[in-house]
C-alpha atoms as a PDB file:
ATOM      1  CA  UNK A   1     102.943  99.283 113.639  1.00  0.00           C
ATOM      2  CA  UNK A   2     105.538 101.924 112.889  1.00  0.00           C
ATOM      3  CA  UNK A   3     108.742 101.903 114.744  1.00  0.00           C
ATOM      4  CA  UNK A   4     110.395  98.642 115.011  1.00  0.00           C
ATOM      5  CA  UNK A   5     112.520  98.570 118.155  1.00  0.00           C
ATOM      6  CA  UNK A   6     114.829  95.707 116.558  1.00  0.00           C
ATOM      7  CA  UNK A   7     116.021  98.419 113.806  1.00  0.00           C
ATOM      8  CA  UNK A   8     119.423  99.851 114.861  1.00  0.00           C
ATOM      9  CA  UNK A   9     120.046 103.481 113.327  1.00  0.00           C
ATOM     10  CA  UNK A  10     123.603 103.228 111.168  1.00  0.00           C
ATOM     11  CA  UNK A  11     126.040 105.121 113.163  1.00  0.00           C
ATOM     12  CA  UNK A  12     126.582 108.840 111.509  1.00  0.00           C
ATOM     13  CA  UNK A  13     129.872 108.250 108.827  1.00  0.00           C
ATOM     14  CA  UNK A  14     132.363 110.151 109.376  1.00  0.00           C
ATOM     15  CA  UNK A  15     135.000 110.741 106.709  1.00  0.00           C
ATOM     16  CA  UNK A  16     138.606 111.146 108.019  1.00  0.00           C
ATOM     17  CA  UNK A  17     141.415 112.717 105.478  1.00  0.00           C
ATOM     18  CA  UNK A  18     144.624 110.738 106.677  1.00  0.00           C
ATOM     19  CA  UNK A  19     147.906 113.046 106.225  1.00  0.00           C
ATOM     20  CA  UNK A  20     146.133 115.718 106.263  1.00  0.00           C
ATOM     21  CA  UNK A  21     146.359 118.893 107.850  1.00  0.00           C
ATOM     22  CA  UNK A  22     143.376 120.764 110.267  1.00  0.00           C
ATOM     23  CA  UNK A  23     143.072 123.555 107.175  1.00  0.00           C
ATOM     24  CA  UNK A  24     143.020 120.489 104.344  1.00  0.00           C
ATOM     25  CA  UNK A  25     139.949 118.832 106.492  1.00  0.00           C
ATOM     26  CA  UNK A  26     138.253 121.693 107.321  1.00  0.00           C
ATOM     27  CA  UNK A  27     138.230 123.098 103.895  1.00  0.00           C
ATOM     28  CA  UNK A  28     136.711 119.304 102.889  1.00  0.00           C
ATOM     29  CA  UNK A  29     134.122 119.362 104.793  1.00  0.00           C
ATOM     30  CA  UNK A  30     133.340 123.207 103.894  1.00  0.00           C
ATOM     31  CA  UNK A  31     132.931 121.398 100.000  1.00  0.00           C
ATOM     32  CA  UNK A  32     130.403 118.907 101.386  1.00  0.00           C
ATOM     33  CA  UNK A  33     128.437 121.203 103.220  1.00  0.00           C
ATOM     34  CA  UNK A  34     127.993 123.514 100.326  1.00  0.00           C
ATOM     35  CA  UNK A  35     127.281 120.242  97.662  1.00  0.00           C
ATOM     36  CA  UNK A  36     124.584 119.243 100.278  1.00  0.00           C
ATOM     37  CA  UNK A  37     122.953 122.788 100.269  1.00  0.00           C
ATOM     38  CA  UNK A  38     122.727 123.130  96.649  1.00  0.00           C
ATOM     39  CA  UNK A  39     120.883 119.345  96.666  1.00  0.00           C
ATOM     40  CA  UNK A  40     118.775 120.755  99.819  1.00  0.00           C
ATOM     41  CA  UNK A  41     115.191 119.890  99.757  1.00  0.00           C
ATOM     42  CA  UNK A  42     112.434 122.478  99.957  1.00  0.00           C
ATOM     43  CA  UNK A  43     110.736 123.863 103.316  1.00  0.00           C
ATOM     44  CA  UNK A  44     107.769 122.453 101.817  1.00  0.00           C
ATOM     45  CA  UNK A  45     108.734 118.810 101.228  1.00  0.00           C
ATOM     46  CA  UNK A  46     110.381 118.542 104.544  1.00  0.00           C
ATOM     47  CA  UNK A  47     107.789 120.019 106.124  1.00  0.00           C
ATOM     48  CA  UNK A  48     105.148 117.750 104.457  1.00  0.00           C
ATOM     49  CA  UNK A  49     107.540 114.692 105.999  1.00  0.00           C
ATOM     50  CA  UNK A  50     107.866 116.102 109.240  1.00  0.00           C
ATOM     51  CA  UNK A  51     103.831 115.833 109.334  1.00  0.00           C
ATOM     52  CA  UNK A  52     103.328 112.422 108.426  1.00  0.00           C
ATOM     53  CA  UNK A  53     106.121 111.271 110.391  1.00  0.00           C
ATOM     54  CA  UNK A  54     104.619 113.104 112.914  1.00  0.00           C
ATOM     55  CA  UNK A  55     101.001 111.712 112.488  1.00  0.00           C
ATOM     56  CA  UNK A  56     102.989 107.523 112.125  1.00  0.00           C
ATOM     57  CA  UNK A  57     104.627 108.720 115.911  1.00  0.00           C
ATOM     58  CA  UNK A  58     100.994 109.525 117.272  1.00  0.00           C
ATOM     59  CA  UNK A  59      99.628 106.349 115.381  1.00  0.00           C
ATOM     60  CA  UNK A  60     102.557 104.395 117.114  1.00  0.00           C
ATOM     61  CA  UNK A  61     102.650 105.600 120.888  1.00  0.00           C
ATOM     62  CA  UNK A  62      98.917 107.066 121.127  1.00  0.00           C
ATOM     63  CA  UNK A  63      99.886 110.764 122.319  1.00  0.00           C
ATOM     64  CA  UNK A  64     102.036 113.354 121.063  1.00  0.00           C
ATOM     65  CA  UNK A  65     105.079 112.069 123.527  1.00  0.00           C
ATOM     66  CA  UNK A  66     107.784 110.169 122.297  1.00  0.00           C
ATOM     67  CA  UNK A  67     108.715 107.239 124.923  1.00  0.00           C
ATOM     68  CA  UNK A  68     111.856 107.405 127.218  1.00  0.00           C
ATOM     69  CA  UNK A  69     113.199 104.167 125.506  1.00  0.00           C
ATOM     70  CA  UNK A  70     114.986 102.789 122.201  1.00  0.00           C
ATOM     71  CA  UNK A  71     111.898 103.528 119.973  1.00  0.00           C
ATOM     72  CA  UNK A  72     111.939 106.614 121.040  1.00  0.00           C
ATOM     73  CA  UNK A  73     115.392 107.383 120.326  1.00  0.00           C
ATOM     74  CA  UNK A  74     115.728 106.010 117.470  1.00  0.00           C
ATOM     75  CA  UNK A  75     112.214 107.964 116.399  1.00  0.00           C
ATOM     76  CA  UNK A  76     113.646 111.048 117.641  1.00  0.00           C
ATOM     77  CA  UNK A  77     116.882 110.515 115.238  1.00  0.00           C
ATOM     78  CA  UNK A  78     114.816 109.739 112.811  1.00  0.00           C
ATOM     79  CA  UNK A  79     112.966 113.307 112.817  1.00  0.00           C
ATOM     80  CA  UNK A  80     116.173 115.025 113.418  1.00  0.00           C
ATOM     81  CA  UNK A  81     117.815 113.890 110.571  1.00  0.00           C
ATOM     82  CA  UNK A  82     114.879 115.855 108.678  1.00  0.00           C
ATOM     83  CA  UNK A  83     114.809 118.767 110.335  1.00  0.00           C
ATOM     84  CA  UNK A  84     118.557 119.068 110.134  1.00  0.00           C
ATOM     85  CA  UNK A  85     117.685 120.453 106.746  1.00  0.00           C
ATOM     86  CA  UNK A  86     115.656 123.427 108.319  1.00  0.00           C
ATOM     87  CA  UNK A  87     118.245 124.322 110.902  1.00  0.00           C
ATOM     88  CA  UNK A  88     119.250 123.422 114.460  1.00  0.00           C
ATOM     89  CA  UNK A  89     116.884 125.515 116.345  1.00  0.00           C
ATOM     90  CA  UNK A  90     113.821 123.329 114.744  1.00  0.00           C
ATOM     91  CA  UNK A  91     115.748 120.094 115.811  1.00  0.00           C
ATOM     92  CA  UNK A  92     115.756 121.539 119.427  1.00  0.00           C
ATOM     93  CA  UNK A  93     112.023 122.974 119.623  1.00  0.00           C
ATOM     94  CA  UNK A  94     110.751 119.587 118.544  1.00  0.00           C
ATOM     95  CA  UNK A  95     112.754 117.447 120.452  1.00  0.00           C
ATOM     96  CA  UNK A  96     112.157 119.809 123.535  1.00  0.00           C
ATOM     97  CA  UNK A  97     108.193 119.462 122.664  1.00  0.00           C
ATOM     98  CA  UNK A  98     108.212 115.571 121.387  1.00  0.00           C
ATOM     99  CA  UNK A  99     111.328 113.645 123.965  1.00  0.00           C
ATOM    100  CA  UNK A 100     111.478 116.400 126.892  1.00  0.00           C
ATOM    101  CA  UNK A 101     112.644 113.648 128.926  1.00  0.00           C
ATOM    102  CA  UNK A 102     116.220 113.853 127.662  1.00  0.00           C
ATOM    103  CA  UNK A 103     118.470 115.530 128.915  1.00  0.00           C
ATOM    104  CA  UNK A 104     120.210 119.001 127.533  1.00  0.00           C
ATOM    105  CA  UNK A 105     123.745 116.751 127.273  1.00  0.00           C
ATOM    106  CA  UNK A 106     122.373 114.061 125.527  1.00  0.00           C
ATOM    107  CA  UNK A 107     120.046 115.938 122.945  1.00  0.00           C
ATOM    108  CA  UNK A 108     123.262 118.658 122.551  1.00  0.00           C
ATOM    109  CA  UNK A 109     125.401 114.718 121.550  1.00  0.00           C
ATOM    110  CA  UNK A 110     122.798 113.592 119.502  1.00  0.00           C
ATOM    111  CA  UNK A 111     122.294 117.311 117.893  1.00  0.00           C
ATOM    112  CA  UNK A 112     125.881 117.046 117.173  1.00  0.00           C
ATOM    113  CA  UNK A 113     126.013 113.439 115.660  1.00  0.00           C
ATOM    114  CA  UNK A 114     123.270 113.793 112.893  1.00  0.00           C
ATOM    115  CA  UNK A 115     124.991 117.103 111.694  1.00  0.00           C
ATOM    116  CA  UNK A 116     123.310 117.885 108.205  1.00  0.00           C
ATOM    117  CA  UNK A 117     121.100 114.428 108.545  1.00  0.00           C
ATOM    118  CA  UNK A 118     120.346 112.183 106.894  1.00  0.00           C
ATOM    119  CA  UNK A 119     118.641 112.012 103.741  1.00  0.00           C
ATOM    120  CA  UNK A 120     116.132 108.983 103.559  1.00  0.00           C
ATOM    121  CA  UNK A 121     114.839 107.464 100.947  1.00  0.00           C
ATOM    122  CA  UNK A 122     110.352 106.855 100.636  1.00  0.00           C
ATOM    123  CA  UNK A 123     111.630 102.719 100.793  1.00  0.00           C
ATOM    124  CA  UNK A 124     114.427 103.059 103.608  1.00  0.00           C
ATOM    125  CA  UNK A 125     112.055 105.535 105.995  1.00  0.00           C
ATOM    126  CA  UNK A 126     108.895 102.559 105.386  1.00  0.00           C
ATOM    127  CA  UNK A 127     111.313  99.863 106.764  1.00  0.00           C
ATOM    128  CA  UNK A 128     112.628 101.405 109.877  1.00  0.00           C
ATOM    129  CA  UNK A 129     109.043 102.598 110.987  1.00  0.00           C
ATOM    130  CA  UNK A 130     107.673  99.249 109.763  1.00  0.00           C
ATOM    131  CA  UNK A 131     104.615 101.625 107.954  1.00  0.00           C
ATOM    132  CA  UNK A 132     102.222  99.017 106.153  1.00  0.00           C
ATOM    133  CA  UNK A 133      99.479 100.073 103.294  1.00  0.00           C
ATOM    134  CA  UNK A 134      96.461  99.780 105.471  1.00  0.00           C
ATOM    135  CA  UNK A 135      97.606 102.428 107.821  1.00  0.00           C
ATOM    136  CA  UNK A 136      99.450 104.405 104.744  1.00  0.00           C
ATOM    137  CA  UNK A 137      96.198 104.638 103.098  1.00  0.00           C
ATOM    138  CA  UNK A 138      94.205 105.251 106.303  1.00  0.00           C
ATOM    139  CA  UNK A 139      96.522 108.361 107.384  1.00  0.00           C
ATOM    140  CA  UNK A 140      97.076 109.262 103.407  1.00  0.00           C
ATOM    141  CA  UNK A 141     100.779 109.261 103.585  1.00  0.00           C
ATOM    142  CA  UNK A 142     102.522 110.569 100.307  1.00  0.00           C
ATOM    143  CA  UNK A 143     106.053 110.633 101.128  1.00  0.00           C
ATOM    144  CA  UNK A 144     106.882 107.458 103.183  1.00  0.00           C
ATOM    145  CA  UNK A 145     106.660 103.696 101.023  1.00  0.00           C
ATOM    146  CA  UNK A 146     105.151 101.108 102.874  1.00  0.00           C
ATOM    147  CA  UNK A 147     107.118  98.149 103.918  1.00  0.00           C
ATOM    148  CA  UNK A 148     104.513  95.661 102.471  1.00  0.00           C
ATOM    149  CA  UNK A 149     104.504  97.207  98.714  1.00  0.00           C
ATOM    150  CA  UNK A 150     106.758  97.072  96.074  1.00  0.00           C
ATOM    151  CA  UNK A 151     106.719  99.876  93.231  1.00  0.00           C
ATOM    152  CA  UNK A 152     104.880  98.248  91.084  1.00  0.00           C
ATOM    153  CA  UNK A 153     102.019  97.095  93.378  1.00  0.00           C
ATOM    154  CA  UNK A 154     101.258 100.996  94.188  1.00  0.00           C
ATOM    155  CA  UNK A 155     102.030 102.205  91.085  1.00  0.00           C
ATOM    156  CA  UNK A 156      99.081  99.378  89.733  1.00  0.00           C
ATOM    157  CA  UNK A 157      96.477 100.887  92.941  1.00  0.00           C
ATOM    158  CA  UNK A 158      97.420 104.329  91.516  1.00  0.00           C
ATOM    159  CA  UNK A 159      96.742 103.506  88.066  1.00  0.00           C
ATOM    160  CA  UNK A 160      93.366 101.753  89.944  1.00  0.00           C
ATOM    161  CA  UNK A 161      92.682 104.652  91.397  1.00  0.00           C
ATOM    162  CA  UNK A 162      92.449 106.983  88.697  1.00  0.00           C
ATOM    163  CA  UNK A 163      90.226 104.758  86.553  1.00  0.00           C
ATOM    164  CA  UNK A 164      88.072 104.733  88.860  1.00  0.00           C
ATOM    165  CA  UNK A 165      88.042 108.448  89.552  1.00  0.00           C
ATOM    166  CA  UNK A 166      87.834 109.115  86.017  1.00  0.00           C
ATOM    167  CA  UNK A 167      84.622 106.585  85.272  1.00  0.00           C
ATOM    168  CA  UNK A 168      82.836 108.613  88.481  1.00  0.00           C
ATOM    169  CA  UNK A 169      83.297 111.392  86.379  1.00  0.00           C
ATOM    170  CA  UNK A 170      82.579 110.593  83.246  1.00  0.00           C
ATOM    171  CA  UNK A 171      79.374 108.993  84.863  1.00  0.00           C
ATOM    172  CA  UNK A 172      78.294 112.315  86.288  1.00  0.00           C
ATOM    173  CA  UNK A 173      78.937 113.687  82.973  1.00  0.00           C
ATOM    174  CA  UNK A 174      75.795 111.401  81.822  1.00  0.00           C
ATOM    175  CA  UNK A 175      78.086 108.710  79.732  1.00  0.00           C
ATOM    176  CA  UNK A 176      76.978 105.382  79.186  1.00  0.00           C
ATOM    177  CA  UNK A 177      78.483 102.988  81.846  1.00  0.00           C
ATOM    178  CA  UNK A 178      80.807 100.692  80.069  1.00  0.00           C
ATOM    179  CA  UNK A 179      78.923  97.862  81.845  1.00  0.00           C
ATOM    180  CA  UNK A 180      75.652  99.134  80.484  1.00  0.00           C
ATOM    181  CA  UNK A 181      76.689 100.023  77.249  1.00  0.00           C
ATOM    182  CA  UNK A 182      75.299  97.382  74.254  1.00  0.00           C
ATOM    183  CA  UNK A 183      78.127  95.933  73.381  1.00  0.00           C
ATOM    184  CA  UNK A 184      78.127  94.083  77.057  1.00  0.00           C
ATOM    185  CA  UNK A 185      74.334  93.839  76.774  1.00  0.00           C
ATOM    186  CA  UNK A 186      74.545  92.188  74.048  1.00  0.00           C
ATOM    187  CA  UNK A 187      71.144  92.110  73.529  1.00  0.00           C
ATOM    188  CA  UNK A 188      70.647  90.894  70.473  1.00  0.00           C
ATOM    189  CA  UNK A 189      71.708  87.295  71.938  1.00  0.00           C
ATOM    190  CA  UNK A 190      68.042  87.766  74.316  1.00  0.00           C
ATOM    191  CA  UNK A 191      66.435  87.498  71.208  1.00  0.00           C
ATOM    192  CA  UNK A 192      68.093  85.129  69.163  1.00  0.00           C
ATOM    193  CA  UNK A 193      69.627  87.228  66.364  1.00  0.00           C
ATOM    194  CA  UNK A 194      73.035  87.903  65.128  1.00  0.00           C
ATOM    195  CA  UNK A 195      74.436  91.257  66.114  1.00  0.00           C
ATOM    196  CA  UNK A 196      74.353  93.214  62.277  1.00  0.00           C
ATOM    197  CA  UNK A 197      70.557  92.003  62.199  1.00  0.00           C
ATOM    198  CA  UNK A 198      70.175  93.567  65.728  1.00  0.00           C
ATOM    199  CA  UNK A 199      71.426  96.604  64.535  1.00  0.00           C
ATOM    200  CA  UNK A 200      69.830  96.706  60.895  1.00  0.00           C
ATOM    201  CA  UNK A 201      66.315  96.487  62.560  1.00  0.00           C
ATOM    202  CA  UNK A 202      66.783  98.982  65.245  1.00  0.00           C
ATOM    203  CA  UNK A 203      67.788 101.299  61.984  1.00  0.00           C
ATOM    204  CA  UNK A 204      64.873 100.054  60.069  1.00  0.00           C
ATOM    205  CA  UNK A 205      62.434 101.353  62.883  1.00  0.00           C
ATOM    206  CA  UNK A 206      64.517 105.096  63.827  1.00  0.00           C
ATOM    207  CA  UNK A 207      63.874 104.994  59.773  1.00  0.00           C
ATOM    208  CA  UNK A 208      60.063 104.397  59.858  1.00  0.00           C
ATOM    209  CA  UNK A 209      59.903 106.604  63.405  1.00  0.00           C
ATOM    210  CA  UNK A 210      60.881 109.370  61.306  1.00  0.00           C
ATOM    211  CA  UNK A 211      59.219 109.170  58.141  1.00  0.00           C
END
């Protein structure tokens, strides 16, 4: 339900300076990596990813092992390129935990290939693990869009949502429900009188209740 072996993870883009020299380059890419740490996400946010991806692999394979195969690979990349942003020794103690299948060569390659990852987007992440609502919803993932929403579709269940949340309480509060209030009653149409003459007798008696 989650990975889709048929997705093929874009090769890492590497940005070559023609004509110029090993300093010029170098001091490029020293720009870059200091633009990406100012736009660095919080420990928390990543962290909060790294869960429900984490929770979508065990969904996926049924075990806390990533498999020896494509999915798996590309899965692994796909973690890496998150916890790129917390540093390289988290890449290797999950990978060692999650794939320890692969070898120290290939995991030091693919280490070196996602660099400072990549930086995925709610939309892009839902499509390459193929996440749907039902199991979004069942798992309560936040940060990952499923692939069967747009926008607007959860932003109308959120909207939902809080109505709902917000009758409950008003409800518990002892308000009227809206469904049981008298103007959806209408009971005045039970016994075959206009709605003011409804109303002016139900005044008439409170009057002559009181006196």
């Amino acid at each position: 339900m989650f990975s889709n072996p048929a997705f093929e993870y874009p090769q890492a883009r590497r940005v070559k300076f023609s004509g110029e020299t090993s300093a010029q380059r170098f001091a490029h890419r020293e720009i870059a990596h200091r633009y990406r740490q100012r736009k660095k996400p919080s420990a928390l946010v990543i962290n909060l990813r790294k869960k429900e991806l984490e929770m979508a692999f065990n969904q996926q394979y049924g075990g806390w092992q990533l498999p020896d195969d494509d999915a798996g690979r590309i899965d692994l990349r796909i973690m890496l390129d998150h916890l790129a942003q917390l540093g390289e020794d988290h890449m290797r103690r999950w990978a060692n935990m999650r794939a320890p299948w692969m070898l120290p060569k290939e995991l030091d390659d693919l280490i070196d290939d996602v660099g400072l990852g990549k930086r995925w987007t709610a939309t892009a992440l839902g499509k390459a693990l193929h996440l749907d609502n039902a199991t979004r919803k069942r798992h309560n993932i936040r940060t990952i869009r499923p692939f069967d929403r747009t926008k607007a579709q959860l932003d109308q269940e959120r909207k939902e949502r809080h109505a709902a949340a917000e009758a409950a309480r008003r409800l518990k509060a002892g308000a009227t429900p809206r469904t049981a209030s008298k103007q959806q009653m209408q009971p005045w149409k039970n016994e075959g009188m206009s709605r003011a003459k409804w109303y002016r007798r139900n005044r008439q008696n409170e009057t002559a209740e009181t006196n």
